[in-house]
Protein backbone atom coordinates (compact mmCIF):
# COMPACT_ATOMS: atom_id res chain seq x y z
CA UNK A 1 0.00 0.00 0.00
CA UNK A 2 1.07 3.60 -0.74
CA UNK A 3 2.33 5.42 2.80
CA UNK A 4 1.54 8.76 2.97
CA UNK A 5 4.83 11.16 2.86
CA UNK A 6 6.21 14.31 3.81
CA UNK A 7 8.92 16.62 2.59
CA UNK A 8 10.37 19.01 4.39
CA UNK A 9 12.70 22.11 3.81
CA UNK A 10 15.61 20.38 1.68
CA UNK A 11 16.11 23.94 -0.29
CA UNK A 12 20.22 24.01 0.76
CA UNK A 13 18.92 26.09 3.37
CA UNK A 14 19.07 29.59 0.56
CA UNK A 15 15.63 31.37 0.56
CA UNK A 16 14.26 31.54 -2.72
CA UNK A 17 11.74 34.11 -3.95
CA UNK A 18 7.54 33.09 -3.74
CA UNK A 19 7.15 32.07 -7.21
CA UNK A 20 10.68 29.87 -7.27
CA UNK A 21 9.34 28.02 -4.18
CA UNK A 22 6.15 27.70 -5.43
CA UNK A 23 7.51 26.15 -8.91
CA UNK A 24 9.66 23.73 -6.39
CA UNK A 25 6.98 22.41 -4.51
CA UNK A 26 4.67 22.20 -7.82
CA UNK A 27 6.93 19.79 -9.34
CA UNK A 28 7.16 17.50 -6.18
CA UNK A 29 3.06 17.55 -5.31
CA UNK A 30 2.37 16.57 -9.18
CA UNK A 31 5.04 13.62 -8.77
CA UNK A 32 3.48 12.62 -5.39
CA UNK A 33 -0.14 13.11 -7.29
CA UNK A 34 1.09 11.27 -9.98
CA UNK A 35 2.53 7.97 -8.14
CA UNK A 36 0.92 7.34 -5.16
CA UNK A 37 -2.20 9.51 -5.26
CA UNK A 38 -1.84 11.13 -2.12
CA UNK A 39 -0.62 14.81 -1.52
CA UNK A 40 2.95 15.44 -0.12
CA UNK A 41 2.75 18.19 2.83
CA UNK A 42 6.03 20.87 2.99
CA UNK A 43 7.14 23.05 5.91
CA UNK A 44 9.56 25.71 6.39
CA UNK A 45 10.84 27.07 9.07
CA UNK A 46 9.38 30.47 9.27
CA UNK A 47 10.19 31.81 12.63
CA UNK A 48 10.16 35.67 12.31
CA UNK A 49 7.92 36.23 9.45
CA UNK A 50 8.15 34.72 6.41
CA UNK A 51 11.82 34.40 6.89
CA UNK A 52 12.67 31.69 4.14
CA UNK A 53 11.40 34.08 1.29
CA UNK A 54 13.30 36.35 -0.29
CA UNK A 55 10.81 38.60 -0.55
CA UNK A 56 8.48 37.96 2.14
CA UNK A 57 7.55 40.21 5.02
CA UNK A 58 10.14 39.73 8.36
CA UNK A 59 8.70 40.83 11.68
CA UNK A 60 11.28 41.28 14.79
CA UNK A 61 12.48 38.32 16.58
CA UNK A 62 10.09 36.65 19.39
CA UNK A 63 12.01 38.14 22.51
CA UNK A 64 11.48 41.38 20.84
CA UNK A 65 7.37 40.36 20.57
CA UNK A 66 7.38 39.27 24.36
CA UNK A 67 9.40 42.74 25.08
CA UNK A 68 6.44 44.77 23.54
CA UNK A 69 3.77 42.36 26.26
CA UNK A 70 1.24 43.25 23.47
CA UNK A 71 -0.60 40.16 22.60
CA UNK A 72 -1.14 42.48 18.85
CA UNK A 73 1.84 41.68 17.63
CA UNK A 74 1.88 38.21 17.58
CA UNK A 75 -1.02 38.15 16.27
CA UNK A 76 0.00 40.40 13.12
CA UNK A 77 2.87 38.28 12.61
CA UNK A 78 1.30 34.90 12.92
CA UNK A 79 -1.49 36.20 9.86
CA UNK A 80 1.27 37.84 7.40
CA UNK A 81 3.33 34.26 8.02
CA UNK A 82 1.09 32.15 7.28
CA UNK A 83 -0.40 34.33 4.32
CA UNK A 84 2.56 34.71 2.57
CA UNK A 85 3.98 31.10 3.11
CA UNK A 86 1.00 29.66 1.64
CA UNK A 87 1.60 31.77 -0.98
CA UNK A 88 4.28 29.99 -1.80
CA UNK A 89 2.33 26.57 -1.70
CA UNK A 90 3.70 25.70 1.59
CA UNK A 91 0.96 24.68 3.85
CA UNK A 92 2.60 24.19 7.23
CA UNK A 93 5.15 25.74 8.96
CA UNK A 94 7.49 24.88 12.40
CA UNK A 95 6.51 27.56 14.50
CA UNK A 96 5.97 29.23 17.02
CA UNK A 97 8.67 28.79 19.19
CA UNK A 98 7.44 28.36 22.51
CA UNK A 99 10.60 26.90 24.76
CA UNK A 100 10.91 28.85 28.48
CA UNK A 101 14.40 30.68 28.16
CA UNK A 102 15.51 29.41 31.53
CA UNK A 103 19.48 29.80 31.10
CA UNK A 104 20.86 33.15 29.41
CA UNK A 105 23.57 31.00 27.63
CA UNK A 106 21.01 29.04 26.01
CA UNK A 107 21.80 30.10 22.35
CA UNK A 108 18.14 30.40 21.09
CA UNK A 109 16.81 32.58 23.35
CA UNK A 110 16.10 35.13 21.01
CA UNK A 111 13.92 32.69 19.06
CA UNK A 112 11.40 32.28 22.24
CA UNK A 113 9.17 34.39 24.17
CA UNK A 114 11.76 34.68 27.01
CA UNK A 115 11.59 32.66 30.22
CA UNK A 116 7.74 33.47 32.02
CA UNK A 117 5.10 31.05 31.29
CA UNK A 118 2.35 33.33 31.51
CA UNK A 119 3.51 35.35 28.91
CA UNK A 120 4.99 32.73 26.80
CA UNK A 121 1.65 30.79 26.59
CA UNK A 122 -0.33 33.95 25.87
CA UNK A 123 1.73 35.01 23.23
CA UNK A 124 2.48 31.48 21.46
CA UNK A 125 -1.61 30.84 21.84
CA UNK A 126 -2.28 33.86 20.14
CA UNK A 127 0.39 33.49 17.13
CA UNK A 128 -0.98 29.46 16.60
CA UNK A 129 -4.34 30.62 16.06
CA UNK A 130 -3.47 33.47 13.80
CA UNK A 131 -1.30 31.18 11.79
CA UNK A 132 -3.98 28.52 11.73
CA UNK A 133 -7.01 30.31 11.47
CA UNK A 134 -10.54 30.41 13.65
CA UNK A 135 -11.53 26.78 12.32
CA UNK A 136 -7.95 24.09 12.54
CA UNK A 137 -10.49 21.83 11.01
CA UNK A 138 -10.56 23.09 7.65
CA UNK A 139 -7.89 25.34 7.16
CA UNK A 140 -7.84 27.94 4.36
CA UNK A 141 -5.75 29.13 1.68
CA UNK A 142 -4.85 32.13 3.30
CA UNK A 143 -3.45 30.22 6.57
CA UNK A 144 -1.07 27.30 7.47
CA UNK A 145 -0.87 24.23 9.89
CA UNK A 146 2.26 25.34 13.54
CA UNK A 147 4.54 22.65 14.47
CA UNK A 148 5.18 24.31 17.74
CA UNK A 149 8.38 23.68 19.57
CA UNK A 150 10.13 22.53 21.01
CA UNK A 151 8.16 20.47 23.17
CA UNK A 152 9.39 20.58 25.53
CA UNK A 153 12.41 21.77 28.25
CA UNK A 154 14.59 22.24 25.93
CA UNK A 155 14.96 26.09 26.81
CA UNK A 156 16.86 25.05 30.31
CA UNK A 157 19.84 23.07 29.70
CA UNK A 158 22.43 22.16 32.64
CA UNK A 159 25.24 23.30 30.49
CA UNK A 160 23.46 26.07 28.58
CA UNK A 161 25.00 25.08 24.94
CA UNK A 162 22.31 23.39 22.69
CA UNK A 163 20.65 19.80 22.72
CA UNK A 164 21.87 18.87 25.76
CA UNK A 165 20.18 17.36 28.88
CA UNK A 166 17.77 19.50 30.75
CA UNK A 167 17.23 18.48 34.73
CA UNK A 168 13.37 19.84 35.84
CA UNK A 169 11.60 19.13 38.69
CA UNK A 170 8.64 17.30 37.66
CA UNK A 171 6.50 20.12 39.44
CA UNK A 172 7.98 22.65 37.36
CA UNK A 173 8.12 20.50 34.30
CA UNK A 174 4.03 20.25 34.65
CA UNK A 175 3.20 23.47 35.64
CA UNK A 176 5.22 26.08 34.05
CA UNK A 177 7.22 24.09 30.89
CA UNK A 178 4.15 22.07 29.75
CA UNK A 179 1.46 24.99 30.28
CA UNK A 180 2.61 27.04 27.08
CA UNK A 181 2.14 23.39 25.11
CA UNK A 182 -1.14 22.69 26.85
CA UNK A 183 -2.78 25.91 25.81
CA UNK A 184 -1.49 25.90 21.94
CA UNK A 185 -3.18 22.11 22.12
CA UNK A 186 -6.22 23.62 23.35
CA UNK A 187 -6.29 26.09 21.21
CA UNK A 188 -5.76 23.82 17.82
CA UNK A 189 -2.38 23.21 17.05
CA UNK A 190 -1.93 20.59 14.57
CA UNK A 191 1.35 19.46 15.03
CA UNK A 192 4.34 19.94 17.36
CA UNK A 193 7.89 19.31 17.06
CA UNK A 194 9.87 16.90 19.80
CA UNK A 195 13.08 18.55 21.81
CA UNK A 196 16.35 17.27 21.00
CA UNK A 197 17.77 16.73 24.07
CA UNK A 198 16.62 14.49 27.02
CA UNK A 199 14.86 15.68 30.25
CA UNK A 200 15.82 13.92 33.72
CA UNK A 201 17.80 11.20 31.48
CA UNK A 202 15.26 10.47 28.85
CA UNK A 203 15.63 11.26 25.45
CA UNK A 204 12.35 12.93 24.68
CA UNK A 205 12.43 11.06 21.58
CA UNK A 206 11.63 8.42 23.45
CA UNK A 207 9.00 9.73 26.40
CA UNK A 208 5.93 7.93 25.56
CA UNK A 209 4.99 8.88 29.25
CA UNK A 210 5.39 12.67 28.15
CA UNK A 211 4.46 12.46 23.91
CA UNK A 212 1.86 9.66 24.61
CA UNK A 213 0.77 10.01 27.92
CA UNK A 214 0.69 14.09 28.79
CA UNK A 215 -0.37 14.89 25.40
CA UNK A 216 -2.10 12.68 22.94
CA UNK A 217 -4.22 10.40 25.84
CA UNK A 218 -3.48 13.88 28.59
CA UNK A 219 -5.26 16.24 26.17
CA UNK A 220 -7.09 13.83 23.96
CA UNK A 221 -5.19 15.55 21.06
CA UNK A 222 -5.66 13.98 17.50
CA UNK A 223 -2.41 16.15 16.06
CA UNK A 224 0.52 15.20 15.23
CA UNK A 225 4.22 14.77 16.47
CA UNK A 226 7.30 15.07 14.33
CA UNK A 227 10.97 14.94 14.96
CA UNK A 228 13.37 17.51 15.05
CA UNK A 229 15.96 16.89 11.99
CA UNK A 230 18.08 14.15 12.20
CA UNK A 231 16.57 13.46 15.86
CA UNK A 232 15.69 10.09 15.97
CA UNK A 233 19.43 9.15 14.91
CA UNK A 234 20.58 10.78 18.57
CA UNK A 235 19.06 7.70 20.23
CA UNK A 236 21.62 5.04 19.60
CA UNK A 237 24.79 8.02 18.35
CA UNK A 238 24.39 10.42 21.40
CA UNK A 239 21.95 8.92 24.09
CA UNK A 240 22.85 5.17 23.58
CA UNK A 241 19.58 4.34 24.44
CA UNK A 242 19.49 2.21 21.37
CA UNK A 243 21.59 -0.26 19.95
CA UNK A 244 20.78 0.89 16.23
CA UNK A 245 18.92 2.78 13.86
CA UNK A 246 16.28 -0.03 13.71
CA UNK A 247 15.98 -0.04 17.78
CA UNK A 248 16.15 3.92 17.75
CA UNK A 249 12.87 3.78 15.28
CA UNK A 250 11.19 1.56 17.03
CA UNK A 251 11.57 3.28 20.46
CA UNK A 252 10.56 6.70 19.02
CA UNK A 253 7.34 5.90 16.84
CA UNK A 254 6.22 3.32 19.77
CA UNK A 255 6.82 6.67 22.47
CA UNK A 256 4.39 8.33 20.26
CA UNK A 257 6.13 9.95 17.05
CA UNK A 258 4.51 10.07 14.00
CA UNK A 259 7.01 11.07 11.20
CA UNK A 260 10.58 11.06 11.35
CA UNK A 261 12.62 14.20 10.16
CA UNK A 262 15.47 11.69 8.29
CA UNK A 263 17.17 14.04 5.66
CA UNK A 264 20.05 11.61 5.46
CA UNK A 265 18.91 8.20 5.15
CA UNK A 266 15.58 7.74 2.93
CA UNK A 267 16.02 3.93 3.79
CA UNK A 268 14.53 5.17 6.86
CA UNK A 269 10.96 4.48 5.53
CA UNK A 270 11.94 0.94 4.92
CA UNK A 271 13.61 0.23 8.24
CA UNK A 272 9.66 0.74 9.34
CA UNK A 273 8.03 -1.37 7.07
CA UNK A 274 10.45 -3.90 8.27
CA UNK A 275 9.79 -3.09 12.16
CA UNK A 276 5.82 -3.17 11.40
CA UNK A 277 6.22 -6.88 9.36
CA UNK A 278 8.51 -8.03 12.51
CA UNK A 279 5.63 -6.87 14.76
CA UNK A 280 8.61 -4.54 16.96
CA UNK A 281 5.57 -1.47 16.02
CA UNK A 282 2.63 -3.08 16.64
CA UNK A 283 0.01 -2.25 13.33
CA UNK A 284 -2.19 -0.11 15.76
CA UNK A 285 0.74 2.26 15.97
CA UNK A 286 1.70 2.37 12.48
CA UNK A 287 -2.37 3.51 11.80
CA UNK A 288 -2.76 5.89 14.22
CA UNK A 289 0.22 7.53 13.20
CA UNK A 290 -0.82 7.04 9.04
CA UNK A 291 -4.31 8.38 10.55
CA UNK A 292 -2.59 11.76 12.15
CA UNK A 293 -0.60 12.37 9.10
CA UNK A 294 -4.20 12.23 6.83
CA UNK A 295 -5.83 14.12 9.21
CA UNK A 296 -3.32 16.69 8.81
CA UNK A 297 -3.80 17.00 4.88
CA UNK A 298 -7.31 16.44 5.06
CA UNK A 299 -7.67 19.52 7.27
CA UNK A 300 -4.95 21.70 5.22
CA UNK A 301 -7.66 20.81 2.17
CA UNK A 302 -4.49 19.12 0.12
CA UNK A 303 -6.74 16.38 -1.39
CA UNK A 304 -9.25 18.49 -2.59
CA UNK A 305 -6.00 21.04 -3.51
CA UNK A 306 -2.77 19.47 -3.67
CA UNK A 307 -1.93 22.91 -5.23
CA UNK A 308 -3.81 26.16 -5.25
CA UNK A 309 -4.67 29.06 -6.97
CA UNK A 310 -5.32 32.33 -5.18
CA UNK A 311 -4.61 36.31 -6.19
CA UNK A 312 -2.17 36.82 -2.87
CA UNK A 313 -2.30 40.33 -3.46
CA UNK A 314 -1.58 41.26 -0.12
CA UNK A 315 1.50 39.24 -0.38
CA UNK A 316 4.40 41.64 0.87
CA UNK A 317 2.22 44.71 1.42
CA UNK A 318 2.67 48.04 2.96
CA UNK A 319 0.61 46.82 5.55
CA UNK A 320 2.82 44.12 7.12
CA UNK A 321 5.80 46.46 7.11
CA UNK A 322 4.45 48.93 9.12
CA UNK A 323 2.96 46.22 11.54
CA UNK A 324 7.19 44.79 11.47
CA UNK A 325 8.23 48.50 11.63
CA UNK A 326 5.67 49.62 14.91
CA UNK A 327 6.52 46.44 16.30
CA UNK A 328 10.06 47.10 16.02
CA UNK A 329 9.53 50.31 17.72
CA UNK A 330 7.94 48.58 20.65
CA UNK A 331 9.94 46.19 21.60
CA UNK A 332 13.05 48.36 21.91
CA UNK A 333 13.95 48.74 25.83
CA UNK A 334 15.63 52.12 26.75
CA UNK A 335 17.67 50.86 30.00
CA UNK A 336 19.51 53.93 31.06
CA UNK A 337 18.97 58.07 29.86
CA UNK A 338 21.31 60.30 31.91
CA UNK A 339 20.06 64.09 32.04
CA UNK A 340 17.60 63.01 29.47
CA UNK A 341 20.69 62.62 26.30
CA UNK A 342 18.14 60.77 24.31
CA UNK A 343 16.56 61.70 22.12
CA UNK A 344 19.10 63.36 20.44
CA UNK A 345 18.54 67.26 19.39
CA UNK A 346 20.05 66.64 15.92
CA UNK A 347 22.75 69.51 15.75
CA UNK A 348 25.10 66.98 17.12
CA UNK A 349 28.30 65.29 15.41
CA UNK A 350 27.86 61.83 15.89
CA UNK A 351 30.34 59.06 15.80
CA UNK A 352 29.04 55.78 15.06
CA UNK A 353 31.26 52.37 16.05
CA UNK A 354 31.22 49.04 17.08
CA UNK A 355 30.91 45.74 14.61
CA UNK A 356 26.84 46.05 15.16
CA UNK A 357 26.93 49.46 13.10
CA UNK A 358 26.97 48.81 9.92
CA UNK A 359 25.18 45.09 9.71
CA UNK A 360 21.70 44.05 8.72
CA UNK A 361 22.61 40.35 9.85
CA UNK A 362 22.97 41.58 13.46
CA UNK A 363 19.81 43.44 13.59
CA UNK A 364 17.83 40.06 11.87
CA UNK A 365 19.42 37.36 13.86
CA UNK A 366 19.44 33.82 12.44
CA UNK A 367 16.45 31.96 10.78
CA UNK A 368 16.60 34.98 8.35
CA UNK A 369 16.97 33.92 4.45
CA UNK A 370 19.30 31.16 5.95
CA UNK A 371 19.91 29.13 9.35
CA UNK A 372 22.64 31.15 10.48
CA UNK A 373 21.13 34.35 8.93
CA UNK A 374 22.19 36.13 5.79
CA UNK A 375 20.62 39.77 5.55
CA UNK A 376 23.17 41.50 4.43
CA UNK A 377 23.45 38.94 1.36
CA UNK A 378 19.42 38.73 0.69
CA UNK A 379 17.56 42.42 2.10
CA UNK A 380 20.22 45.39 1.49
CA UNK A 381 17.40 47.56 0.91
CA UNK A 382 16.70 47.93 4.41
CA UNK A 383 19.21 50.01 7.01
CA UNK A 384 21.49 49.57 9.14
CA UNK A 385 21.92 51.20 12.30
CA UNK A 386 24.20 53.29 10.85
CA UNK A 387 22.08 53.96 7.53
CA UNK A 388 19.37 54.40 9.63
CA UNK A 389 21.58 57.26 11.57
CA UNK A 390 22.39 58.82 8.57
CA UNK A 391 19.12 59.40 6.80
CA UNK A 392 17.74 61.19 10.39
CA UNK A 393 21.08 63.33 11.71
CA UNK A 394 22.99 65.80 9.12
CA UNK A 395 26.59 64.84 10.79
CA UNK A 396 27.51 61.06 11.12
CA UNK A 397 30.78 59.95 11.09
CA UNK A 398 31.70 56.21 10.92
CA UNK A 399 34.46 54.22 12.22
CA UNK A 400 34.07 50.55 12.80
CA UNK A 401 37.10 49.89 14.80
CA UNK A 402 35.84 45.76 15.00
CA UNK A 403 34.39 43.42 12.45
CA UNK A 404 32.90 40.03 12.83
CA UNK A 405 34.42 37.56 10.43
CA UNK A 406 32.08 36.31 7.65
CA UNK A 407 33.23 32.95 7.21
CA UNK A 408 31.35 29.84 7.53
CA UNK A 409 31.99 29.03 11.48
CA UNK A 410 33.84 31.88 12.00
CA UNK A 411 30.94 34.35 12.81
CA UNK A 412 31.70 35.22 16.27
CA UNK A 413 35.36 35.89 15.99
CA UNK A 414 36.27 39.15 15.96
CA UNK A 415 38.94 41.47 13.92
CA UNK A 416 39.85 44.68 15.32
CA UNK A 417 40.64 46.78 12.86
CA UNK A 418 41.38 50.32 14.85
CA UNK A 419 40.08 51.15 18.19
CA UNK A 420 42.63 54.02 17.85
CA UNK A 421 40.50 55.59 14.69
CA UNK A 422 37.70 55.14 16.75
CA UNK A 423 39.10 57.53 20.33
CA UNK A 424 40.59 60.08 17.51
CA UNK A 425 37.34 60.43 16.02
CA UNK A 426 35.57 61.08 19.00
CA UNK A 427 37.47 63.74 19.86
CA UNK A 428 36.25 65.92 17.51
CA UNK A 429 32.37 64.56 17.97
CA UNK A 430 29.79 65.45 20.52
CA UNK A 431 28.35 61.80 21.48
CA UNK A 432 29.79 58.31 20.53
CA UNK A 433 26.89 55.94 19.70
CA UNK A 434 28.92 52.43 20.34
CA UNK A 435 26.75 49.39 18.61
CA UNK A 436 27.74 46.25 20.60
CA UNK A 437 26.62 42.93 21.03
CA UNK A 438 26.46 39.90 18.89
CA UNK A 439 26.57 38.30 15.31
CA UNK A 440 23.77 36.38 14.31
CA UNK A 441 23.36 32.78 14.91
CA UNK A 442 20.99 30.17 15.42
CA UNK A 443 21.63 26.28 17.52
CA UNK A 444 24.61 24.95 18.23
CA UNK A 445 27.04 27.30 16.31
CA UNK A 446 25.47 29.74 19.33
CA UNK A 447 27.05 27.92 21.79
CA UNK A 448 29.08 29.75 24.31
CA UNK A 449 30.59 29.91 27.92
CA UNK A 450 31.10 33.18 28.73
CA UNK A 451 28.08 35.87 28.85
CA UNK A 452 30.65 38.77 29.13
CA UNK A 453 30.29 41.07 26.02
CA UNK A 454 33.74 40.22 24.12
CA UNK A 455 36.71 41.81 25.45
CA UNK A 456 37.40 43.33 22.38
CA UNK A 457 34.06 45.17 22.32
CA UNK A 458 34.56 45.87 25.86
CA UNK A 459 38.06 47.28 25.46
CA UNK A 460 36.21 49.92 22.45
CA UNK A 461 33.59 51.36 24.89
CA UNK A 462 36.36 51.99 27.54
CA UNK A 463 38.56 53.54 25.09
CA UNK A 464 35.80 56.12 23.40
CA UNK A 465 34.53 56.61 26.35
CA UNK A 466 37.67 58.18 27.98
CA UNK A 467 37.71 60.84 24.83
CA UNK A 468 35.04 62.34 27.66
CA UNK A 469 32.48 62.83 25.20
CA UNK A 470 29.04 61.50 26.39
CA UNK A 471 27.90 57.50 24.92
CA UNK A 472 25.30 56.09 24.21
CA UNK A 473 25.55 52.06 23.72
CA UNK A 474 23.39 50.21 21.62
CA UNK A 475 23.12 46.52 22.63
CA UNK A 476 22.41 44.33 19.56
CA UNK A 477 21.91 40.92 21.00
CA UNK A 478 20.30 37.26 21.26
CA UNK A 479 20.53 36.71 25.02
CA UNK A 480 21.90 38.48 28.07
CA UNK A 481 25.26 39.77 28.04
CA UNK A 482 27.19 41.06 31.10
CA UNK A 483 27.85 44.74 30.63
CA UNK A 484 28.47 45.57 34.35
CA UNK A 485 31.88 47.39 33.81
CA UNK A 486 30.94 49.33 30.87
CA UNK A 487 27.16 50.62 31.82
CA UNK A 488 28.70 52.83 34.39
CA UNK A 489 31.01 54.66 31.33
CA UNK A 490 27.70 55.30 29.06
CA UNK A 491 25.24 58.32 29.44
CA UNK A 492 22.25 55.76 27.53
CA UNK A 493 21.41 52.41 27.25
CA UNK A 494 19.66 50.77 24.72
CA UNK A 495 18.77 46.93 23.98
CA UNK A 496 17.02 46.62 20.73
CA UNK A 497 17.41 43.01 20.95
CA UNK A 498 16.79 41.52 17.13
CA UNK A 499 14.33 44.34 15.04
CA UNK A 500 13.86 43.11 11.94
């Protein structure tokens, strides 16, 4: 018998305009149509917007959303998302992000709604049923099905570095880590996406107690659970829970998955016909799970319209950028004004520095056009901080004095390239604006030990600062960093988190 399938985001990770994903996705529902009758399903990971389309509509980051506490905003950005993705004939998408942000290391921080429940659950609830719509049960054209994610601890690892083992009291794991889940559930949402990591030893891969038992029997929820890429695999590499791939399969779609995320091995599908012939799955499994994954489609509309014609004409409007731009505007936090120095009076020379200056990747953060983020490359129509500057104040003058490295792996390393520049230019101005923080990045590249602001960044405040003309630092960043010996140096303080 034909099983039902589902392709996910195998694009090389490069965003691709509307009507070249659309053509993409055309040519792999007609071969699906054509073979096995059944509709494929395709998701992208559309975390900010509609962040994997060249030119879709970006909103800020989630921590800048929760910053704002104006339920709105989510709400505006779940409807443009799922609007413009299904413009592109993609009918589901993995998001919200809905993890508690218990440890500042944690590198995707940026990508949650910060570390309260309350807030976290209002704000995911409200983006899953703008994405979805007011009826889940029959979705239309103009919204999508949420994975949301990751479900669920995985916001509070021991070490703080990614997909690694989280240790929750069970209290806390019920009542503040679950509730954000339980209320998207509630509220419709038609699939979720498994944590990569383990909580209290257990892979949650492989937590029927929490994917079975909380969840589908819990809540009585008829959705679906997926993997996170290349998950299932950690059970027998990383845990050791399992002996093999075959074992690691077994344990994860008896625990209660119902599609694997394998991008590497497409002999995946046949390592479960085996298990299901060898009774290791019992049948009842393997048709609940087919059942979830047809409910899904059925309620997306894909067999009545594998693919779909609609006008879109709203599709990267004026509309959504001035909902991204207000929202923006928001969610900026102004943690310091000495003598009231901002706003600005506009008769002032200005000297801009600091590697955050001049960079649209900094100000997007990762999961924008690519993984690790790529604005610069895809959106240079829109401003920097600097550009930005420029086009409000007559009298800007620019020294970088650091640069983040562009290579591949290389992003956070840092070349100074003259903090000396920098002091001599601020002689002759009347406030330093310093642009600090981070380069973008998203997972396990974020990984770090250290929440100190670099040294080297450091080291540039210090030294402008002791030209004696009054600064203002602008903190362009993921996550928390420790600022404690430079705050004191600046007249203002602002964290504008991730923008756009």
């Amino acid at each position: 018998d034909a099983l039902p399938i589902s392709i996910l985001n195998l694009l090389n990770d490069v965003s691709r305009t509307r009507e070249e994903t659309a053509a993409l996705i055309r040519q792999i529902q007609e071969v699906s149509m054509r073979r096995i009758g059944i509709p494929c399903i395709y998701g992208l990971d559309m975390i900010h917007g509609a962040s994997y389309l060249t030119d879709g509509s970006l909103y800020p980051q989630e921590i800048n959303l929760a910053s704002t506490f104006n339920r709105e905003y989510p709400r505006m950005m779940g409807e443009a998302l799922a609007y413009e993705t299904r413009a592109a004939q993609v009918p589901w998408v993995f998001s919200p992000v809905m993890d508690l942000g218990r440890d500042p290391r944690w590198p995707r921080q940026w990508e949650s709604w910060g570390e309260d429940p309350y807030l976290q659950a209002e704000m995911a609830r409200t983006e899953t049923k703008a994405i979805q719509g007011d009826d889940p049960n029959h979705i239309d054209l103009e919204h999508a099905a949420v994975s949301i994610k990751h479900f669920m601890g995985y916001g509070a690892p021991l070490s703080g570095k990614d997909r690694t083992p989280a240790y929750i009291a069970l209290n806390d794991l019920r009542e503040r880590y679950f509730r954000p889940f339980k209320e998207c559930f509630q509220a419709g949402a038609l699939t979720a996406m498994v944590n990569s990591a383990s909580i209290n030893g257990v892979p949650t891969h492989a937590n029927k107690e929490l994917l079975t038992g909380w969840v589908k029997k819990g809540l009585n929820w008829d959705g679906l659970i997926v993997t996170d890429w290349a998950d299932i695999d950690n059970l027998y590499k990383r845990d050791h829970v399992a002996s093999d791939k075959a074992e690691a399969v077994a344990m994860g779609i008896n625990a209660g998955i119902d599609m694997i995320m394998d991008p590497y091995d497409p002999e995946c599908v046949d390592v479960i016909v085996s298990l299901a012939e060898s009774g290791q799955i019992p049948m009842s499994r393997i048709n609940d799970a087919v059942r979830r994954i047809l409910r899904l489609k059925v309620r997306l509309g894909l067999f009545d319209n594998p693919l779909w014609e609609h006008e879109y004409k709203d599709f990267g409007c004026e509309r959504f950028a001035r909902e991204s731009y207000s929202a923006a505007l928001e969610s900026e936090v102004l943690l310091k004004n000495e003598d009231g120095i901002l706003p600005l009076e506009g008769t002032e020379k200005i000297l801009v520095t600091g590697p955050n200056a001049n960079s649209l990747r900094t100000l997007n953060g990762g999961w924008s056009y690519t993984w690790q983020g790529s604005a610069d490359e895809f959106a240079p129509q829109f401003n920097t901080i600097l550009e930005a500057l420029r086009n409000r104040f007559p009298n800007v003058e620019y020294v970088p004095a650091i640069e983040y490295d562009q290579k591949w792996g290389e992003w956070q390393t840092e070349h100074v390239t003259g903090i000396e520049d920098a002091v001599a230019a601020a002689l002759s101005c009347d406030v330093v604006i310093a642009c600090v923080g981070e380069n973008s990045y998203c997972e396990t590249p974020g990984n770090m030990d250290d929440l100190n602001l670099s040294s080297n960044q450091k080291a540039l405040v210090k030294a402008v600062a002791a030209a004696g003309k009054p600064v203002v630092l602008i903190l362009n960043e993921g996550r928390p960093r420790l600022i404690g010996d430079i705050e004191p140096l600046a007249a203002a303080v602002v964290d504008v988190l991730l923008p756009s």
